[in-house]
C-alpha atoms as a PDB file:
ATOM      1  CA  UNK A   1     107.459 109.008  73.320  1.00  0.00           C
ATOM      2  CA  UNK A   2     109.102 110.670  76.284  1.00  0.00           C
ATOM      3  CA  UNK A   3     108.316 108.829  79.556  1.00  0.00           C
ATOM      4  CA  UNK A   4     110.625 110.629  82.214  1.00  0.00           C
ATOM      5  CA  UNK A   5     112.130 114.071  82.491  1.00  0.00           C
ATOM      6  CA  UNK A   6     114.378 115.700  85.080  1.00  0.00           C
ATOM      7  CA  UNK A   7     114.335 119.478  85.340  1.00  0.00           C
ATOM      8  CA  UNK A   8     117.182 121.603  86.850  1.00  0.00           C
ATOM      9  CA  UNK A   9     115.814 125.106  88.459  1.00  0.00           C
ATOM     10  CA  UNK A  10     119.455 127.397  88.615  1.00  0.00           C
ATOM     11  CA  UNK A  11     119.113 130.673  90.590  1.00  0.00           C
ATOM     12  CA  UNK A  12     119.931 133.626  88.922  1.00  0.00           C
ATOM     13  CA  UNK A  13     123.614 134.521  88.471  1.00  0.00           C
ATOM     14  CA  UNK A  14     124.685 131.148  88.978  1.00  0.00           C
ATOM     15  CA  UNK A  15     124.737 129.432  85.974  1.00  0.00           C
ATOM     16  CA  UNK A  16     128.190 130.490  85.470  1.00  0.00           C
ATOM     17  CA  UNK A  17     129.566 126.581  85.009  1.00  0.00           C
ATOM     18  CA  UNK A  18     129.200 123.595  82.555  1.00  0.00           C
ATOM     19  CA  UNK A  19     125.983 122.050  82.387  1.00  0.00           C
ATOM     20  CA  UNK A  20     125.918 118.763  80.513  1.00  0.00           C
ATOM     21  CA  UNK A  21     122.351 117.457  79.138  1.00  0.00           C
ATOM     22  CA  UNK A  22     121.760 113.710  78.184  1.00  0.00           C
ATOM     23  CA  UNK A  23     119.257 111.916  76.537  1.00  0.00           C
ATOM     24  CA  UNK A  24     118.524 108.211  77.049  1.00  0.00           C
ATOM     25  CA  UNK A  25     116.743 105.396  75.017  1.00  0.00           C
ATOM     26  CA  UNK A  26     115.332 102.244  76.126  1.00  0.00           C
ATOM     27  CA  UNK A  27     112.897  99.445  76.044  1.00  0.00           C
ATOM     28  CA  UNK A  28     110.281  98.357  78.693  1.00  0.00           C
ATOM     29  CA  UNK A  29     111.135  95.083  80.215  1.00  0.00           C
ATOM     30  CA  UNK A  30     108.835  92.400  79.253  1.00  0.00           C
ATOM     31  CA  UNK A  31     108.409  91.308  83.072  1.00  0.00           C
ATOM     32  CA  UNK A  32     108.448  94.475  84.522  1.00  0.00           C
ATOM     33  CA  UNK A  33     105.455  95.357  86.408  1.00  0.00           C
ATOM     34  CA  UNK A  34     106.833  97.980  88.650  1.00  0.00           C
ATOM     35  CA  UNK A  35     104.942 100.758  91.050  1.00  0.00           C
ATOM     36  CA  UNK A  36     104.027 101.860  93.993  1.00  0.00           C
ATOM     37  CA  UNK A  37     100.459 100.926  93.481  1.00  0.00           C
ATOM     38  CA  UNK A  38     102.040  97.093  93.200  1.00  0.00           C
ATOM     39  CA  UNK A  39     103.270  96.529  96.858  1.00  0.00           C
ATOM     40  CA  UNK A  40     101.803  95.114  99.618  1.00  0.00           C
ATOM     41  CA  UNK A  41     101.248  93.929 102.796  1.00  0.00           C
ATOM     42  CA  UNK A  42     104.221  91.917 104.235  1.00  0.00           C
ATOM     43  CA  UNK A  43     106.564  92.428 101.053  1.00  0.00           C
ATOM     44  CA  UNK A  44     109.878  92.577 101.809  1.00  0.00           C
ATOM     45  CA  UNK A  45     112.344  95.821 100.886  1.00  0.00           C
ATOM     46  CA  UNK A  46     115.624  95.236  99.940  1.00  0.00           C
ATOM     47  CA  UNK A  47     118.604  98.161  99.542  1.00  0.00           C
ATOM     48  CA  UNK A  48     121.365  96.974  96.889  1.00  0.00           C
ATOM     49  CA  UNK A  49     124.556  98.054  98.779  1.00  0.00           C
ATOM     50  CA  UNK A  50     126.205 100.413 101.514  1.00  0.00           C
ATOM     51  CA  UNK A  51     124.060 103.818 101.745  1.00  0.00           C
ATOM     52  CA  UNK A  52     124.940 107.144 101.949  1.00  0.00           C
ATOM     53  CA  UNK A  53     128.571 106.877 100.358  1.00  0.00           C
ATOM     54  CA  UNK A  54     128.449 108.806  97.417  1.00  0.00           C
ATOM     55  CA  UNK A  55     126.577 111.839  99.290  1.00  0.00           C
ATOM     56  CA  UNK A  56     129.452 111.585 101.872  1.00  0.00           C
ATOM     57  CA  UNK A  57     132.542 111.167  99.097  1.00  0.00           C
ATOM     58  CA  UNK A  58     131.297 114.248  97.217  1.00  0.00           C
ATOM     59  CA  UNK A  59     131.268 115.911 100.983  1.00  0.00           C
ATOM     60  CA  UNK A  60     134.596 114.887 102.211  1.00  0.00           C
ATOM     61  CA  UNK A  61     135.962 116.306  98.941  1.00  0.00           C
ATOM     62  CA  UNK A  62     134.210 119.879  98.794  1.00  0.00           C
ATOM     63  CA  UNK A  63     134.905 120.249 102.733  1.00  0.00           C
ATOM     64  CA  UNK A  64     138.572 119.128 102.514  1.00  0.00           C
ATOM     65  CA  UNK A  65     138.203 116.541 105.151  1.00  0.00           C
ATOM     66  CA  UNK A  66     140.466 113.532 105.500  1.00  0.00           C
ATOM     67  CA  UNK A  67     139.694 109.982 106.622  1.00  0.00           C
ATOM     68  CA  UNK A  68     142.134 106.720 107.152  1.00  0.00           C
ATOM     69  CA  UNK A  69     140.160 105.001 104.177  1.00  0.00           C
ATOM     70  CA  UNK A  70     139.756 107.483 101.353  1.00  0.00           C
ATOM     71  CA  UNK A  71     136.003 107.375 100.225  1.00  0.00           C
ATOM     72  CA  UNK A  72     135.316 106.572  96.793  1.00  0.00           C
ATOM     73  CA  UNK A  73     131.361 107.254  95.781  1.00  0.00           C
ATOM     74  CA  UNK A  74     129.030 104.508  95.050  1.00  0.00           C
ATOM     75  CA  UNK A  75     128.417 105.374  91.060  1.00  0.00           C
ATOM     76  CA  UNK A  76     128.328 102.720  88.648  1.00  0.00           C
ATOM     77  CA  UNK A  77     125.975 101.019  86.105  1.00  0.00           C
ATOM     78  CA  UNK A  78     122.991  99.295  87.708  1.00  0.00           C
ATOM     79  CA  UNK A  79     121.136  98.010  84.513  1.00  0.00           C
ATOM     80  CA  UNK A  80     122.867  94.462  84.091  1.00  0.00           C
ATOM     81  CA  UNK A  81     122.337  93.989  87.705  1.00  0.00           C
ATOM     82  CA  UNK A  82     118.442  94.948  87.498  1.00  0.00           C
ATOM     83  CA  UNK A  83     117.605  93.293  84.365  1.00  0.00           C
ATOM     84  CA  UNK A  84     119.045  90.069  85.486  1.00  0.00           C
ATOM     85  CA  UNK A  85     116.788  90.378  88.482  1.00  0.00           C
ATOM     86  CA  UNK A  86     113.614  91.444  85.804  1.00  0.00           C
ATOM     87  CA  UNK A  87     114.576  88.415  84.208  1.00  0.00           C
ATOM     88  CA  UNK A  88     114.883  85.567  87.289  1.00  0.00           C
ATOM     89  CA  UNK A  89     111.886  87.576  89.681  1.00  0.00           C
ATOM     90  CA  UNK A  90     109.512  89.714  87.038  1.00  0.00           C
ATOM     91  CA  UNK A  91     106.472  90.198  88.589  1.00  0.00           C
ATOM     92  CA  UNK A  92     107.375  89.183  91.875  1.00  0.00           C
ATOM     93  CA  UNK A  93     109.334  92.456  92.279  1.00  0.00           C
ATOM     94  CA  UNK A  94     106.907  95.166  92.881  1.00  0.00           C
ATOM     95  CA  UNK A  95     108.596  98.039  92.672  1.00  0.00           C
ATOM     96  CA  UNK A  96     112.267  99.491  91.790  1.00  0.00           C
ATOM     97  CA  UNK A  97     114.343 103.446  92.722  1.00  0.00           C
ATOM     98  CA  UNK A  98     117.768 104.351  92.849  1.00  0.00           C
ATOM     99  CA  UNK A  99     117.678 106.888  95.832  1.00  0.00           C
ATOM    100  CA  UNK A 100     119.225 109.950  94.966  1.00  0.00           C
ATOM    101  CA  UNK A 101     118.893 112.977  96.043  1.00  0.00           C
ATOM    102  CA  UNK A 102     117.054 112.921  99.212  1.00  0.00           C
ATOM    103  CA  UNK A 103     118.296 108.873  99.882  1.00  0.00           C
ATOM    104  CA  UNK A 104     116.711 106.205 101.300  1.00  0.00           C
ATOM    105  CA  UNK A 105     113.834 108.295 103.758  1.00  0.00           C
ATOM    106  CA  UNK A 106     112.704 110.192 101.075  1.00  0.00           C
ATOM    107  CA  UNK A 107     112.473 107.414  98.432  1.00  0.00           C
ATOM    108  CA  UNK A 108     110.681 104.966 100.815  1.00  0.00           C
ATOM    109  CA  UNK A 109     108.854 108.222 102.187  1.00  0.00           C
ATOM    110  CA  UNK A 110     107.469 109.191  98.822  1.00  0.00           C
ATOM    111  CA  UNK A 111     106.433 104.863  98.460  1.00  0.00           C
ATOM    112  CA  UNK A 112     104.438 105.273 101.791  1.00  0.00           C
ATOM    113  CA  UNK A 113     102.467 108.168 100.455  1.00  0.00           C
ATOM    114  CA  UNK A 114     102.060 106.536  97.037  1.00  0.00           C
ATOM    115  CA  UNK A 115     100.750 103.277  98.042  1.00  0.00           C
ATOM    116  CA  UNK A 116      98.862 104.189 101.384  1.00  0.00           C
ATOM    117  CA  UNK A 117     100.869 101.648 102.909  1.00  0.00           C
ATOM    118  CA  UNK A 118     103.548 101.782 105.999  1.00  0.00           C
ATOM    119  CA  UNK A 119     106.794 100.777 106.069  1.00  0.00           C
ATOM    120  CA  UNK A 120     108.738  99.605 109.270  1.00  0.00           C
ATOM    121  CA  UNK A 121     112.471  99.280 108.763  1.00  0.00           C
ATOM    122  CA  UNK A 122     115.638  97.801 111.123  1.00  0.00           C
ATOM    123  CA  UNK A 123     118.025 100.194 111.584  1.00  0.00           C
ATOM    124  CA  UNK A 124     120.374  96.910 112.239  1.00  0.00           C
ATOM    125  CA  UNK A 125     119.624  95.344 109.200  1.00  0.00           C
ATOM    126  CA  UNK A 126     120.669  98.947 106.867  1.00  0.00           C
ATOM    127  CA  UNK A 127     124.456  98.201 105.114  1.00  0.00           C
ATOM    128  CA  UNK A 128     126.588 100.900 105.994  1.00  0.00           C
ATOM    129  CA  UNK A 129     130.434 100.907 106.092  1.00  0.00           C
ATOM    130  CA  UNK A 130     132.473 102.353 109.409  1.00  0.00           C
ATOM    131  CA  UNK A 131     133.752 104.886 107.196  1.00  0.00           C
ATOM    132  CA  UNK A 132     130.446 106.508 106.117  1.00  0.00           C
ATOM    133  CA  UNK A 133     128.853 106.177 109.647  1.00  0.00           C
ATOM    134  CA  UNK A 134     131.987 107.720 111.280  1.00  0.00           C
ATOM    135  CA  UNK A 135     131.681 110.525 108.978  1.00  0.00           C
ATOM    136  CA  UNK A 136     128.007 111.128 109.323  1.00  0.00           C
ATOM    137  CA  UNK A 137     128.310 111.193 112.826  1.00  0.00           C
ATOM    138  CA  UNK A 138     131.434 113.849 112.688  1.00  0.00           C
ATOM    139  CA  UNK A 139     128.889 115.807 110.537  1.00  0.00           C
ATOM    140  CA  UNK A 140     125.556 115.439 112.267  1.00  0.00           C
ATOM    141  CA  UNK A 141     123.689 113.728 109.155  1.00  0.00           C
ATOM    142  CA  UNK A 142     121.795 110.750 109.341  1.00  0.00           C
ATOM    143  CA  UNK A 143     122.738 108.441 106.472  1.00  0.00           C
ATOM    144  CA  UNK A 144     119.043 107.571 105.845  1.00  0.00           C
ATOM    145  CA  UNK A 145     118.955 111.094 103.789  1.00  0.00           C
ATOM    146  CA  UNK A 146     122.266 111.119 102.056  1.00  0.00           C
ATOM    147  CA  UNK A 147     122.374 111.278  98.033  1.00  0.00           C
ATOM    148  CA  UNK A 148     123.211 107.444  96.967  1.00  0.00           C
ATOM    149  CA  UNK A 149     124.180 106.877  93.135  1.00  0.00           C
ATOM    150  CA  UNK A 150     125.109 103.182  92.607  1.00  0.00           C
ATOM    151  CA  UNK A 151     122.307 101.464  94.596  1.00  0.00           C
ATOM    152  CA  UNK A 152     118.747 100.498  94.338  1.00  0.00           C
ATOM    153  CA  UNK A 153     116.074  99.800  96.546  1.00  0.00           C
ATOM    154  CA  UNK A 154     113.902  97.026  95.373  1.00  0.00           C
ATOM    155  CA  UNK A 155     110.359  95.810  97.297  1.00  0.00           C
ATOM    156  CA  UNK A 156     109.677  92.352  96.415  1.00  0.00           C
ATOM    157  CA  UNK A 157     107.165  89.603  97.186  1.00  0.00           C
ATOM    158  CA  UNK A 158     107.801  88.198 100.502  1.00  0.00           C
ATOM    159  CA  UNK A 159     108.269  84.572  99.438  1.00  0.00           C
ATOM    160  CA  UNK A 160     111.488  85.395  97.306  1.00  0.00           C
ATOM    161  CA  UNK A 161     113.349  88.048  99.221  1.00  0.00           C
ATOM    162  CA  UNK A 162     115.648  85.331 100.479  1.00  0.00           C
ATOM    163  CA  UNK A 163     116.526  84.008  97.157  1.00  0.00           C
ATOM    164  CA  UNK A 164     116.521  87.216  95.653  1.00  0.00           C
ATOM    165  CA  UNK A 165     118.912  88.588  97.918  1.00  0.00           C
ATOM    166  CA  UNK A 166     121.125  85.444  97.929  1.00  0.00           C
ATOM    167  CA  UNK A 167     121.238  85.586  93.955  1.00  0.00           C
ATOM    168  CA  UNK A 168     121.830  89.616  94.151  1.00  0.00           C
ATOM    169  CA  UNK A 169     124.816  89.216  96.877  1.00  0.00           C
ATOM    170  CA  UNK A 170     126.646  86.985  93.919  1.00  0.00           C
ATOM    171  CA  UNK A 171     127.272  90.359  92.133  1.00  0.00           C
ATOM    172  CA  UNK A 172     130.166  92.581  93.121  1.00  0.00           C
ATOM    173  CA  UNK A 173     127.488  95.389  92.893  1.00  0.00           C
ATOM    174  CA  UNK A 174     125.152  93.725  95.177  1.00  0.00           C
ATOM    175  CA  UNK A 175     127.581  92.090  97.885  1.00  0.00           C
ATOM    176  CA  UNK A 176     126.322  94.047 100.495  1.00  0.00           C
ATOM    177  CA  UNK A 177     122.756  94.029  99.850  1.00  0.00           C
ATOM    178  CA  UNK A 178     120.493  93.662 102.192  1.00  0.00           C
ATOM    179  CA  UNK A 179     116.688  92.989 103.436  1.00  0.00           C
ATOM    180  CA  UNK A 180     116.168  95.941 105.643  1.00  0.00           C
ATOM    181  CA  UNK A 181     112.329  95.966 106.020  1.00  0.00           C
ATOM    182  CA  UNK A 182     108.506  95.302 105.564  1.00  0.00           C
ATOM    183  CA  UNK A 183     105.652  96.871 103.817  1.00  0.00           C
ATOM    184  CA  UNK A 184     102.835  96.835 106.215  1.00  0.00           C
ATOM    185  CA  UNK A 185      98.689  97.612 106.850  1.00  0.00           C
ATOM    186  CA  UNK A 186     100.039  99.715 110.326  1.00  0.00           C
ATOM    187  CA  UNK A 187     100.224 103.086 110.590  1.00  0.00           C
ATOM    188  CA  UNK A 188      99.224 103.942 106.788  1.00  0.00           C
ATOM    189  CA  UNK A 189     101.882 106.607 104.770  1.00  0.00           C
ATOM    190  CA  UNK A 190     104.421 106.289 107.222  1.00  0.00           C
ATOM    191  CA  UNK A 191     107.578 104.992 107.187  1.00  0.00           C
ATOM    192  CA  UNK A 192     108.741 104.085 110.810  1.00  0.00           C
ATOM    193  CA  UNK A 193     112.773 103.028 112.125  1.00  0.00           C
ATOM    194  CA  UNK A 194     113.461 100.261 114.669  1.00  0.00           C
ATOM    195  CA  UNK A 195     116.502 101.510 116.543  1.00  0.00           C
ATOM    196  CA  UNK A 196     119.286  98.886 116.971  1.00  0.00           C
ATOM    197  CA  UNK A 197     118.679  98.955 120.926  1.00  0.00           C
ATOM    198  CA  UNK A 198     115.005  98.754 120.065  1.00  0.00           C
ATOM    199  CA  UNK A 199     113.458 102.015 120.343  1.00  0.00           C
ATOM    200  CA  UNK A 200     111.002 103.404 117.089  1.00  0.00           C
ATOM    201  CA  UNK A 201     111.098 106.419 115.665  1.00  0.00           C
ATOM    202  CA  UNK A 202     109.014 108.149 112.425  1.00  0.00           C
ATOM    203  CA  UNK A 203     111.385 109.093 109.297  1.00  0.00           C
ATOM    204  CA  UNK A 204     109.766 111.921 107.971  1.00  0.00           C
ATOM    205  CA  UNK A 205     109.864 113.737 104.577  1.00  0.00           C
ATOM    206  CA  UNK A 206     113.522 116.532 104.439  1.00  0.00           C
ATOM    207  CA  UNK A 207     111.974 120.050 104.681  1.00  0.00           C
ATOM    208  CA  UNK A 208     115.322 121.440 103.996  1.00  0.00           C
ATOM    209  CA  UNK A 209     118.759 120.169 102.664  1.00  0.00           C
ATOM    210  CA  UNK A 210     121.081 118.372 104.746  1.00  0.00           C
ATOM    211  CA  UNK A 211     124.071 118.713 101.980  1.00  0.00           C
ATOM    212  CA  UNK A 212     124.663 121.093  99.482  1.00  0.00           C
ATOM    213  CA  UNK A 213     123.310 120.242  96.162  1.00  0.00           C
ATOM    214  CA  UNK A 214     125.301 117.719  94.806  1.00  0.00           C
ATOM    215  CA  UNK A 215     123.769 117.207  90.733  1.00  0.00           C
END
């Protein structure tokens, strides 16, 4: 049966390119117990690798502009990765997104809402390479919102994140992973950034675009 579906809405006159449409086939892990009705208080959310590169690389190229380290984007096959981590964790891990379009705010937004839970996060603790942060700082975006394609954000059961995350760095695709927040009772359906100097700040749900449509 079809589970998933992903509809593209083109405005008129613009469908004047290549569209290319996929299909894909799987199986259901046998250990996956994964949604957002699963978290829960004091579980631990873990981001796979750098954000906001791919989202930035696709920018850089459409606006011409030139850095000392060319960006490459994040894309690359996450199932090996993820079903190794099915396999070790099952249950334990709660719940499992690639953030897209919209990145890391929206995905974590759309949890909050989901579960009825909040979500505090360290701005610290969120991988991001000099490169990327330069250039959303050049460009007035905040990372948080970029378009990822080669990363996932996991939330697992608090009593594994360590080991999780230790076993997950071992991969080339997960070197830079990181822990970079809690699920909590406070402030229900929000999802609220620590500041590296401290100060807190509500992420709240894109209105608008901050890039162009990238897929």
């Amino acid at each position: 049966k079809v589970v998933t579906g992903d509809t593209k809405v083109v405005e008129k006159g613009k469908g004047d390119k290549i569209f290319v449409n996929t299909s894909g086939i799987g199986e259901l892990h046998p250990k996956a117990k994964i949604a957002a009705g699963n978290i829960k208080d004091g579980d631990k959310i873990i981001v796979s690798g750098n954000v906001a590169t791919h989202g930035i690389a696709i920018m850089s190229v459409r606006e011409g502009l030139v850095f000392e380290t060319e960006l490459e984007s994040d894309t690359c096959n996450l199932s090996s990765v993820v079903i190794t981590l099915l396999d070790r964790f099952g249950e334990d891990i709660h719940f499992l997104r690639d953030p897209t379009r919209g990145g890391v705010a929206t995905v974590l937004n759309e949890l909050a809402k989901d579960s009825g839970l909040g979500i505090d996060l360290s701005q610290s603790a969120i991988p991001l390479s000099e490169q990327v942060e330069g250039a959303c700082e050049m460009l007035g975006l905040d990372p948080l919102y970029v378009a990822n394609e080669g990363i996932f954000i996991a939330v697992v059961k608090a009593e594994i994140a360590t080991e999780l995350l230790s076993f997950l760095k071992k991969s080339e695709i997960g070197k830079n992973a990181g822990i970079i927040g809690t699920v909590t009772h406070d402030h229900p359906k929000q999802v609220i950034l620590t500041s590296s100097i401290g100060g807190r700040r509500m992420l709240n749900m894109l209105t608008g675009e901050q890039l162009p449509r990238i897929c």
